[in-house]
C-alpha atoms as a PDB file:
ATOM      1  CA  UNK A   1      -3.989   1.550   1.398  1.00  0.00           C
ATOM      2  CA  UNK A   2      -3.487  -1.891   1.629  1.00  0.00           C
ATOM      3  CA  UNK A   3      -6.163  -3.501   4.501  1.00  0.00           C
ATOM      4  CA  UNK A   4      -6.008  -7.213   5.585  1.00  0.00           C
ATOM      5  CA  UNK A   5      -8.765  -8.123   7.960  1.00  0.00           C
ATOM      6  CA  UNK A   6      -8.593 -11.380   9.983  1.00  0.00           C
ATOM      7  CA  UNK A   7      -7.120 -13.145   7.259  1.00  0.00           C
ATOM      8  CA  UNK A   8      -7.488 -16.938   7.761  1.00  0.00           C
ATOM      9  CA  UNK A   9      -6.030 -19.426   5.494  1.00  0.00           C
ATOM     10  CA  UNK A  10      -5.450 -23.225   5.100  1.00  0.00           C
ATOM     11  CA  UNK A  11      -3.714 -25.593   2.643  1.00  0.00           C
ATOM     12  CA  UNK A  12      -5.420 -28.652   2.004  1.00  0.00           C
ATOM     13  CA  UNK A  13      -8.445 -27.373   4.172  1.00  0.00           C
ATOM     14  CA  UNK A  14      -6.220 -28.777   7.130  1.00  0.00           C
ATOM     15  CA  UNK A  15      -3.187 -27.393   7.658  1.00  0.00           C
ATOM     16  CA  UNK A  16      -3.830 -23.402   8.622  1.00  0.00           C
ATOM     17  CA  UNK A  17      -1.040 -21.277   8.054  1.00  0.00           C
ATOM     18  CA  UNK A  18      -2.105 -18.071   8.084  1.00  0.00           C
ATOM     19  CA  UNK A  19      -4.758 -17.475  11.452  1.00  0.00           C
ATOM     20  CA  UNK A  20      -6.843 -14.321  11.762  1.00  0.00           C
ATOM     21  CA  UNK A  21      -4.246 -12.020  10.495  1.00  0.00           C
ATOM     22  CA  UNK A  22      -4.966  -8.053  10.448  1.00  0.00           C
ATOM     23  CA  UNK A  23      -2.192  -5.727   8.931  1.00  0.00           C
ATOM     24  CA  UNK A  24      -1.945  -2.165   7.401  1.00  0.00           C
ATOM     25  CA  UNK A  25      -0.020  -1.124   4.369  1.00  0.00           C
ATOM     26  CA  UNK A  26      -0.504   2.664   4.059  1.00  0.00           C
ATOM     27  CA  UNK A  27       0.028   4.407   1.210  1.00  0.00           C
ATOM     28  CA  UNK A  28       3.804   5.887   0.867  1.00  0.00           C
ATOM     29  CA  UNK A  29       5.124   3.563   3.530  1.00  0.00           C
ATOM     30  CA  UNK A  30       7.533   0.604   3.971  1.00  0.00           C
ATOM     31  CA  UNK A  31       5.923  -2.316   5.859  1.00  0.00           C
ATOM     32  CA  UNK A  32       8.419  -5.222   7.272  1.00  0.00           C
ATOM     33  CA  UNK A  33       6.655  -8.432   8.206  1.00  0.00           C
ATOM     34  CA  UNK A  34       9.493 -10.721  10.011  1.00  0.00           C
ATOM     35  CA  UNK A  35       9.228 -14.468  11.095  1.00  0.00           C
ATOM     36  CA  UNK A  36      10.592 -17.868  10.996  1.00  0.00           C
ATOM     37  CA  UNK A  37      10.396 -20.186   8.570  1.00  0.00           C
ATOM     38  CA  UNK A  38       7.029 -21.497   8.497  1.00  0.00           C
ATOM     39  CA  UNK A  39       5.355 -18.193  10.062  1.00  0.00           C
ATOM     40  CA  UNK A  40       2.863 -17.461   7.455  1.00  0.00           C
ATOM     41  CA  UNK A  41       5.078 -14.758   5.587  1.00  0.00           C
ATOM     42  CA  UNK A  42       4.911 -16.303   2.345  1.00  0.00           C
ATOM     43  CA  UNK A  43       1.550 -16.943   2.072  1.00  0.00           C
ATOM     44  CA  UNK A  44       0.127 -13.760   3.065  1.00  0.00           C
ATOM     45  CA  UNK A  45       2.024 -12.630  -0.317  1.00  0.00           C
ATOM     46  CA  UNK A  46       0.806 -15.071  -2.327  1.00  0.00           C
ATOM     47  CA  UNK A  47      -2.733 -14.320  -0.897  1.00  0.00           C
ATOM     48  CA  UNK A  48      -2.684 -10.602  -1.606  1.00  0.00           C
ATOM     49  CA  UNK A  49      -0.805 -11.690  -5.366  1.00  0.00           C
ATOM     50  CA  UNK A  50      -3.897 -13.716  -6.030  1.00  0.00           C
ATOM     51  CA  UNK A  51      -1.446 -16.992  -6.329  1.00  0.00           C
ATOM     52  CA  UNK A  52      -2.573 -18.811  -3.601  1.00  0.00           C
ATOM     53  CA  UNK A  53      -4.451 -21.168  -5.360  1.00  0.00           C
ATOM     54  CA  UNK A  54      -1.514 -22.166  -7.288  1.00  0.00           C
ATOM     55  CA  UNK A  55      -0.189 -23.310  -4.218  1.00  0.00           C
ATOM     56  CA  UNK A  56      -3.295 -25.584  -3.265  1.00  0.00           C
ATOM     57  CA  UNK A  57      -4.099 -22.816  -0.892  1.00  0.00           C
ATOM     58  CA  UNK A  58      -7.375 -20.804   0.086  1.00  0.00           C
ATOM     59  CA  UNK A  59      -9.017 -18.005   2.157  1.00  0.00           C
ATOM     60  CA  UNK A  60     -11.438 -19.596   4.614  1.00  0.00           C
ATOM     61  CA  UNK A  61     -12.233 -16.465   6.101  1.00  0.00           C
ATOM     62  CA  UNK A  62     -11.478 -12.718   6.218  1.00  0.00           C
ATOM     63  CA  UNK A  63     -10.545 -10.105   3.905  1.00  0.00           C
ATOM     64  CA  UNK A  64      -8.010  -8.292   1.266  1.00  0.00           C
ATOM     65  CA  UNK A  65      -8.505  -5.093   0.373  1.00  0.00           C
ATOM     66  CA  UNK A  66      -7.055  -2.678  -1.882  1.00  0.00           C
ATOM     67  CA  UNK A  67      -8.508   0.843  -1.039  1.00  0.00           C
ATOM     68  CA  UNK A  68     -12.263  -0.130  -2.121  1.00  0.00           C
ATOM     69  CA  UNK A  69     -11.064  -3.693  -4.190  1.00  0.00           C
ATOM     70  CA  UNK A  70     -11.187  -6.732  -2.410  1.00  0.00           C
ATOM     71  CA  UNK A  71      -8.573  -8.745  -3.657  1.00  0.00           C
ATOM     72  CA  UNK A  72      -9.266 -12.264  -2.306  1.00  0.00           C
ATOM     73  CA  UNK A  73      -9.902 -14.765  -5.142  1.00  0.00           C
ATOM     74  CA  UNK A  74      -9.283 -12.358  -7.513  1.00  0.00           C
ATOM     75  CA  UNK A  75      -6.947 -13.235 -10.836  1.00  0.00           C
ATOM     76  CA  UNK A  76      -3.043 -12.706 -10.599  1.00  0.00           C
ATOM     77  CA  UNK A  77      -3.340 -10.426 -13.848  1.00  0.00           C
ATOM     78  CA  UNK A  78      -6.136  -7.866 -12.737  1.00  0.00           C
ATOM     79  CA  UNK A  79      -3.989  -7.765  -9.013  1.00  0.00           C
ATOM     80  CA  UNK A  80      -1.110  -6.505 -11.462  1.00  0.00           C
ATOM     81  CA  UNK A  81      -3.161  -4.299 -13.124  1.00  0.00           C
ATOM     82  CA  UNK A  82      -4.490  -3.182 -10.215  1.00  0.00           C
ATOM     83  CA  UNK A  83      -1.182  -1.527  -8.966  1.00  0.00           C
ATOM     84  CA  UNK A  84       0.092  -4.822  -7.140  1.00  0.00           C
ATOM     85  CA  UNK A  85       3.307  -6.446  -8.355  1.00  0.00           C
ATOM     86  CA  UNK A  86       5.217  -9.314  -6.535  1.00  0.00           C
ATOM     87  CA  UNK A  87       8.970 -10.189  -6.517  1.00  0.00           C
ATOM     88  CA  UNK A  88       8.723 -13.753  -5.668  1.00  0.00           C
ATOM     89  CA  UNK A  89      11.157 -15.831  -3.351  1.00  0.00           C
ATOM     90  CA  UNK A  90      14.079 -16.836  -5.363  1.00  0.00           C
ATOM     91  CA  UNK A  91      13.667 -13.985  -7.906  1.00  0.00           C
ATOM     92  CA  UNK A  92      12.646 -16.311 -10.656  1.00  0.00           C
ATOM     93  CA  UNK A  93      13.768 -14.452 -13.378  1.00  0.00           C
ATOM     94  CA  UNK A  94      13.534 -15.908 -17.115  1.00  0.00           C
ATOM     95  CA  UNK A  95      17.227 -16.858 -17.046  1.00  0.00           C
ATOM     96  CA  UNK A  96      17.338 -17.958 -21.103  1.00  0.00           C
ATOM     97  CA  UNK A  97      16.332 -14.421 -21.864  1.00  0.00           C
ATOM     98  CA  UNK A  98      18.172 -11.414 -22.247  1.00  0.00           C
ATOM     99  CA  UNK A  99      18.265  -8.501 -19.456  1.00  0.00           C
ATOM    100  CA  UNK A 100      16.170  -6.409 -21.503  1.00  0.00           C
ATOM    101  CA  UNK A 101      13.767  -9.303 -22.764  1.00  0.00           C
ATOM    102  CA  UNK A 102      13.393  -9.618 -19.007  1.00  0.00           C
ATOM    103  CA  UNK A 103      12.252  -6.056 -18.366  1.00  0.00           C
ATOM    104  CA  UNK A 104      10.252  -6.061 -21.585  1.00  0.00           C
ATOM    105  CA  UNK A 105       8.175  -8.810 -20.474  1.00  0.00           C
ATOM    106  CA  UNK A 106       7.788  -6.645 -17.383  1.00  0.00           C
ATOM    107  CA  UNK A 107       6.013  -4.541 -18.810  1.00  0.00           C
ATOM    108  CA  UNK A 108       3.691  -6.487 -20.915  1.00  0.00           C
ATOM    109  CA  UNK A 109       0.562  -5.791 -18.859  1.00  0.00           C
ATOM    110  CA  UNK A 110       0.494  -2.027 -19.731  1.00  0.00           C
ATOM    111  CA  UNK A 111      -0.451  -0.583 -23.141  1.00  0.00           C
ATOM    112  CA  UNK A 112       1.093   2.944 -23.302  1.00  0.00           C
ATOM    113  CA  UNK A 113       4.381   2.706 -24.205  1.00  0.00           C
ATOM    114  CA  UNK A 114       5.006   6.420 -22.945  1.00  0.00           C
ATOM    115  CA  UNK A 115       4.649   5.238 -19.536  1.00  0.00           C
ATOM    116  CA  UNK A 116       6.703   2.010 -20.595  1.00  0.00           C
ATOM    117  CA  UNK A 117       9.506   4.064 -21.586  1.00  0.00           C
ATOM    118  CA  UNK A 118       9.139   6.154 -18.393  1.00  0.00           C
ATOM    119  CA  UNK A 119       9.443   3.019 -16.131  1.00  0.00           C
ATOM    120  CA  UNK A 120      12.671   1.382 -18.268  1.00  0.00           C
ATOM    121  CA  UNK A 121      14.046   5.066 -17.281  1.00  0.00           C
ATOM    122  CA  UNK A 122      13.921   4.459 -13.910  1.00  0.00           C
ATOM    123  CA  UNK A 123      15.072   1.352 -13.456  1.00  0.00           C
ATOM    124  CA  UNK A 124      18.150   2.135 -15.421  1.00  0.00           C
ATOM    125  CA  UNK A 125      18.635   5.047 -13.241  1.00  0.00           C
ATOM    126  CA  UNK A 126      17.997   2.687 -10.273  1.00  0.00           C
ATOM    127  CA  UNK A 127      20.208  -0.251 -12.009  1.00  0.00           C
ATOM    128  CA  UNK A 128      22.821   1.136 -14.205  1.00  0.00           C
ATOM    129  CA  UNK A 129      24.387  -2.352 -14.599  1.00  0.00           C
ATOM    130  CA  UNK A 130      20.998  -3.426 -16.043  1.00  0.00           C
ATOM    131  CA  UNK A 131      21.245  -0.819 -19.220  1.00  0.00           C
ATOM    132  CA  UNK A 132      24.908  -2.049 -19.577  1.00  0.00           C
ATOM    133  CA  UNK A 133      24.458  -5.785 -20.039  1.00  0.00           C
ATOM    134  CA  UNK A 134      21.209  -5.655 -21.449  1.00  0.00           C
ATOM    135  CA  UNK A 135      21.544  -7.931 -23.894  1.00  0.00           C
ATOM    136  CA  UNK A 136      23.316 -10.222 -22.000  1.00  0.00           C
ATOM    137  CA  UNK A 137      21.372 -13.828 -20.243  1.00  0.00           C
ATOM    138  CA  UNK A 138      19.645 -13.123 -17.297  1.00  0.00           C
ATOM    139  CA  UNK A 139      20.793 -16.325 -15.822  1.00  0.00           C
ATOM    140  CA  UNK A 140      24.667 -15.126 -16.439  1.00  0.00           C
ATOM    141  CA  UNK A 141      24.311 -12.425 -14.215  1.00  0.00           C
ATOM    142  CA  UNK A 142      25.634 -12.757 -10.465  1.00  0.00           C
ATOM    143  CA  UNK A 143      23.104 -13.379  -7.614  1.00  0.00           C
ATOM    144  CA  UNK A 144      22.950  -9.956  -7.271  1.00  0.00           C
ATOM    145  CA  UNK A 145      22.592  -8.470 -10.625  1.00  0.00           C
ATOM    146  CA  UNK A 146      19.718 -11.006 -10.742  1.00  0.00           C
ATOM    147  CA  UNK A 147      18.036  -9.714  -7.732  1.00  0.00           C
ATOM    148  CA  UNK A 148      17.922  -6.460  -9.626  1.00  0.00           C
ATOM    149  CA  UNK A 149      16.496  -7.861 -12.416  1.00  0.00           C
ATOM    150  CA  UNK A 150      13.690  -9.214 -10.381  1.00  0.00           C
ATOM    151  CA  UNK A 151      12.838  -6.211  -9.148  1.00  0.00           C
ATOM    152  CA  UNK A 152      13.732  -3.968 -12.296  1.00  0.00           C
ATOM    153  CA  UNK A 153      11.092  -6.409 -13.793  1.00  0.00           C
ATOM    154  CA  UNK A 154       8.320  -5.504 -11.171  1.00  0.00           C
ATOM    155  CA  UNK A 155       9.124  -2.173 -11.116  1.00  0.00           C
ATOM    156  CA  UNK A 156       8.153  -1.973 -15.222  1.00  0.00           C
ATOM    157  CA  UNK A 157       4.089  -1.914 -14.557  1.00  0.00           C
ATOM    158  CA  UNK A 158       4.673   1.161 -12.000  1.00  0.00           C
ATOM    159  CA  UNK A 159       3.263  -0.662  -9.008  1.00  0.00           C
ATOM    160  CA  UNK A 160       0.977   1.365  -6.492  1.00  0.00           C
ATOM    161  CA  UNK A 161       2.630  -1.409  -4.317  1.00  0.00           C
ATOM    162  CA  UNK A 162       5.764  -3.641  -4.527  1.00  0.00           C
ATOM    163  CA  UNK A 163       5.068  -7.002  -2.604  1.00  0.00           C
ATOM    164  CA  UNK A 164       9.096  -8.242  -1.752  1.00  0.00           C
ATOM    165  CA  UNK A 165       9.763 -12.144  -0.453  1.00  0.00           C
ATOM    166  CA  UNK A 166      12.806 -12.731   1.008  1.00  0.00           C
ATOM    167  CA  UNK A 167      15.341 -10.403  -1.203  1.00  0.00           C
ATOM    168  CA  UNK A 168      18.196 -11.246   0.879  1.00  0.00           C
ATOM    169  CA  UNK A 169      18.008 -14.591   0.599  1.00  0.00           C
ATOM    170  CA  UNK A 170      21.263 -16.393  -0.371  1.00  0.00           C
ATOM    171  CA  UNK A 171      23.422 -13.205  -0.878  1.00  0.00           C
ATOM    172  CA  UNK A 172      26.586 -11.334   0.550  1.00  0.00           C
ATOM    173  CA  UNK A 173      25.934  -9.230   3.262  1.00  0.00           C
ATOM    174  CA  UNK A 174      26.777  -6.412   0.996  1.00  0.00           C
ATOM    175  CA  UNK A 175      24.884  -6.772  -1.452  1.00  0.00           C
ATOM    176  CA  UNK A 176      21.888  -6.876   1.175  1.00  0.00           C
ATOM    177  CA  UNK A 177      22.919  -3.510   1.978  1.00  0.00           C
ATOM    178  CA  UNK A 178      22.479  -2.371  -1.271  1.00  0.00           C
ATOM    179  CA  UNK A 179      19.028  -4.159  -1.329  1.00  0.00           C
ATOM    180  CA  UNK A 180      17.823  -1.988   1.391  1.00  0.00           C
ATOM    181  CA  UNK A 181      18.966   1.119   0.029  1.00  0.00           C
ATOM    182  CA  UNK A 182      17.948   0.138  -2.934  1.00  0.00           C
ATOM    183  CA  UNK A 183      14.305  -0.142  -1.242  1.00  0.00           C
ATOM    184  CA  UNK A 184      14.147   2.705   0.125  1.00  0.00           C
ATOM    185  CA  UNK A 185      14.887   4.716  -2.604  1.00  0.00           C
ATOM    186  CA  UNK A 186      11.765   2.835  -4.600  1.00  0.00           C
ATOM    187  CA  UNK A 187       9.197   3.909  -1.784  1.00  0.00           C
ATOM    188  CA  UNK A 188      10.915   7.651  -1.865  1.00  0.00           C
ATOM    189  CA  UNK A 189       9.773   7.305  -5.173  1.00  0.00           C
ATOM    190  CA  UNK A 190       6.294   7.034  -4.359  1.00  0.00           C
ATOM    191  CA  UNK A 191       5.438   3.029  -4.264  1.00  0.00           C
ATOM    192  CA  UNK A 192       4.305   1.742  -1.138  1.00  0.00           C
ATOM    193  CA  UNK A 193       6.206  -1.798   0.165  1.00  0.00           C
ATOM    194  CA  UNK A 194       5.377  -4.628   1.568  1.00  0.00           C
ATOM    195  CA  UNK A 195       8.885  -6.177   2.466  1.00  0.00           C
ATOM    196  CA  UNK A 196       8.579  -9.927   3.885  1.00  0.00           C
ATOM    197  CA  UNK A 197      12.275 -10.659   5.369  1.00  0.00           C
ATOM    198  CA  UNK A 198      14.055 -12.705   7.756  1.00  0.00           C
ATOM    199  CA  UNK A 199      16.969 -10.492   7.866  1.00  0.00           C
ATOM    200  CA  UNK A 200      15.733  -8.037  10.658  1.00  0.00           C
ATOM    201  CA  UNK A 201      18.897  -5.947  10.429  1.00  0.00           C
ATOM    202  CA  UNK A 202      18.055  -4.565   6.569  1.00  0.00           C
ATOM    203  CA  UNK A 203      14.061  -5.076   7.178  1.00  0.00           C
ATOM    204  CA  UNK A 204      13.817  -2.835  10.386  1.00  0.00           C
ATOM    205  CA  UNK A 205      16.014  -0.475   9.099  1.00  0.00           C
ATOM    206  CA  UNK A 206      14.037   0.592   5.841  1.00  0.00           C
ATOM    207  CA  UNK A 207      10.470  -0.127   7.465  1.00  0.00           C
ATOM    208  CA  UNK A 208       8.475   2.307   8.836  1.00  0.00           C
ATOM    209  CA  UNK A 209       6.174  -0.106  10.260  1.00  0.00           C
ATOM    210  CA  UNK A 210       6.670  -3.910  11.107  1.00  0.00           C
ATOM    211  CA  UNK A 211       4.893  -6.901  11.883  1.00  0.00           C
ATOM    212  CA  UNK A 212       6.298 -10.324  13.481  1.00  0.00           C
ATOM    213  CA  UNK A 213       4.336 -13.541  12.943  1.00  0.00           C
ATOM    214  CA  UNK A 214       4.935 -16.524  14.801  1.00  0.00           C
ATOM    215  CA  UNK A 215       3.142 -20.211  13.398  1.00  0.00           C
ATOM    216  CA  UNK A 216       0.536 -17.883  11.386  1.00  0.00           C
ATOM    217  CA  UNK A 217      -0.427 -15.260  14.158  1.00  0.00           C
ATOM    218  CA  UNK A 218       0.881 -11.457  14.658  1.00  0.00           C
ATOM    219  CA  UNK A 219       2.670 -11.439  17.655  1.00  0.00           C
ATOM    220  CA  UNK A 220       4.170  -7.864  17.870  1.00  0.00           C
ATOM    221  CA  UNK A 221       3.325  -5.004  15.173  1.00  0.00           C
ATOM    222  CA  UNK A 222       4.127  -1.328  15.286  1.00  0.00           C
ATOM    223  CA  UNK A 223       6.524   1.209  14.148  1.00  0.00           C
ATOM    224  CA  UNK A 224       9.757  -0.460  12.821  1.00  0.00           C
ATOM    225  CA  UNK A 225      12.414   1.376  14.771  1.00  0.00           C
ATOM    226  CA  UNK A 226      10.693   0.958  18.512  1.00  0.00           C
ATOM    227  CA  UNK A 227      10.250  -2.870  17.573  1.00  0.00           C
ATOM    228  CA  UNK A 228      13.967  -2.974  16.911  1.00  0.00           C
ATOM    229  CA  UNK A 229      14.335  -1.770  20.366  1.00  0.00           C
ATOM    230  CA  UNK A 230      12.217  -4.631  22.102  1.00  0.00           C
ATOM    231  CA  UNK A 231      13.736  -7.268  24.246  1.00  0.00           C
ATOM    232  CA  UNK A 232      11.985  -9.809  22.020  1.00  0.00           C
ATOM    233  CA  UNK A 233      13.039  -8.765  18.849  1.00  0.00           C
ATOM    234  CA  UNK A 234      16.476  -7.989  19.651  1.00  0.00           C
ATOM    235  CA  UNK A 235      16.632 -10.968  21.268  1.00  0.00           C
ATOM    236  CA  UNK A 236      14.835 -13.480  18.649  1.00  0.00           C
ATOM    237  CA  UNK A 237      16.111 -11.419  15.084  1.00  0.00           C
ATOM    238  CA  UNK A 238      18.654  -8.854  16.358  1.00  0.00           C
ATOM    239  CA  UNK A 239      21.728 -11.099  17.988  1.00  0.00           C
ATOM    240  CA  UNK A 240      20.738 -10.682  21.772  1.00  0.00           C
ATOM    241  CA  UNK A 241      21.013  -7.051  21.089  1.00  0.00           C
ATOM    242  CA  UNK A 242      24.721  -6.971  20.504  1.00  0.00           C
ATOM    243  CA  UNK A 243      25.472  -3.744  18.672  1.00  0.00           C
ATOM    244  CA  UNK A 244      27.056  -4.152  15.068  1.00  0.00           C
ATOM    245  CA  UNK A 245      28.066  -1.524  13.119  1.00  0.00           C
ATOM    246  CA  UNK A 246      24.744  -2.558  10.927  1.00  0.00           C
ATOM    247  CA  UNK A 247      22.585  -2.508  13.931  1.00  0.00           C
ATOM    248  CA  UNK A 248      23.970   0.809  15.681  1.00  0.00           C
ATOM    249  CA  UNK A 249      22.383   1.894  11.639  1.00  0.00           C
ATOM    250  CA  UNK A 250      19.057   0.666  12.402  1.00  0.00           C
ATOM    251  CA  UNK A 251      18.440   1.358  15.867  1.00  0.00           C
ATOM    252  CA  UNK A 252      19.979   5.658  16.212  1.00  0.00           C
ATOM    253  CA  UNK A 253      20.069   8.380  13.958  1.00  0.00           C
ATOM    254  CA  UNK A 254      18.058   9.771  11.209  1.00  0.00           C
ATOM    255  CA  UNK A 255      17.861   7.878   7.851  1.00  0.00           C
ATOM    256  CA  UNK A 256      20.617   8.439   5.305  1.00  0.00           C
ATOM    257  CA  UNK A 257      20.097   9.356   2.123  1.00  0.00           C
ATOM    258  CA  UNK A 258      20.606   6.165  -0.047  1.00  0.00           C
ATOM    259  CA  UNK A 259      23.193   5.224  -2.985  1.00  0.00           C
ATOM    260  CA  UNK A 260      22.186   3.711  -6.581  1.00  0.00           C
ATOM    261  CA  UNK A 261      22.785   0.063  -6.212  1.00  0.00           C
ATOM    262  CA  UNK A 262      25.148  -0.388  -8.900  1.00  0.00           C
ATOM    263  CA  UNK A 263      27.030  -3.852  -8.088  1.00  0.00           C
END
């Protein structure tokens, strides 16, 4: 389990954008954290990545655990080794290399090339479009495709947990369909995520449990599909509470099984 404990931090000593946080991850679950921009979502990934001070950032008080390992301060490589694996805002990938360069350097953290091969299995079965262009540019691929490849990448070290920032952003809304089947499928699997969104719609309805912050604090927090319910949330993330056909998704019924994402 994932435990942060009245997490508190500032950039430039100053400017505090993350104050007295405390959130759950359990193991096996999906965990939404929604907000603005500006909220704090960001940086309470880069905190629990160990990147923060990349950013000119730092913990002034409070705590990051995983299980028994406090992660604050910690370096970004032991954090991946760890179990922890990050699919940064903007997916980032390395667009000069090839598809399968990109997973390879994935997986350059582990040593045993059984369990290498094991993970390139499953993200092919997850992405079939990976294993067919895989020697072509990552930064030829569609918006997508690349999105895939972001997470295809993360998914090579077999995270215990798969830290997500923003994987909506900038795409169709079908493709972010396909990103939250495509999520839940991963924690079905067995790795725990932490999903940072600000598309409620696809966040709520893969989450088991959410979190809003607003300017750094957590203003609501419990299981996903009550919160979608809320005046405020409907209100604030959810259109007013208008029903789409996306929404009426999230907010009855039991869970669907989900499709490959293969486009």
């Amino acid at each position: 389990m994932l435990r942060i404990d009245s997490l508190r931090v500032t950039y430039g000593g100053a400017v505090q954008a993350v104050r007295g946080v405390t959130m759950e991850v359990p193991d096996g679950k999906v965990v939404a954290v929604l907000g603005s921009n500006g909220a704090g979502k960001s940086t309470l990934l880069r905190t629990i990545s160990g990147t923060l001070s990349l950013h000119r950032g730092r913990v002034e008080e409070g705590t990051v655990r995983l299980d028994d390992v406090d992660l604050v301060r910690r370096d970004p490589g032991k954090i991946v080794r760890l179990g922890v694996v990050q699919v940064p805002e903007g997916r980032r990938i390395f667009s000069r290399l090839s598809v399968e360069e990109n997973l390879r350097a994935g997986g350059l953290s582990s040593r045993d090339k059984a369990a290498k091969a094991k993970a390139l299995q499953r993200v092919h079965d997850l992405f079939p479009v990976l294993k067919e262009r895989g020697s072509q540019r990552g930064g030829l691929l569609s918006g997508g495709e690349q999105q895939m490849l972001a997470i295809g990448r993360a998914l090579m070290t077999s995270p215990k947990l798969l830290l997500l920032d923003e994987p909506s952003l900038g795409l169709a809304p079908r493709i972010i369909g396909q990103i939250g089947e495509v999520i839940a499928e991963i924690n079905r699997q067995g790795t725990s995520v932490l999903l940072v969104e600000q598309n409620a719609t696809m966040a709520l309805g893969v989450a088991d449990l959410a979190y809003v912050l607003d300017v750094g604090e957590v203003s609501l927090s419990g299981d996903a599909r009550e919160l979608s319910q809320t005046d405020e949330v409907q209100r604030l993330y959810l259109g007013h509470g208008s029903e789409t056909p996306q929404e009426e998704r999230l907010t009855t019924g039991p869970r669907k099984t989900l499709s490959r994402w293969t486009a």
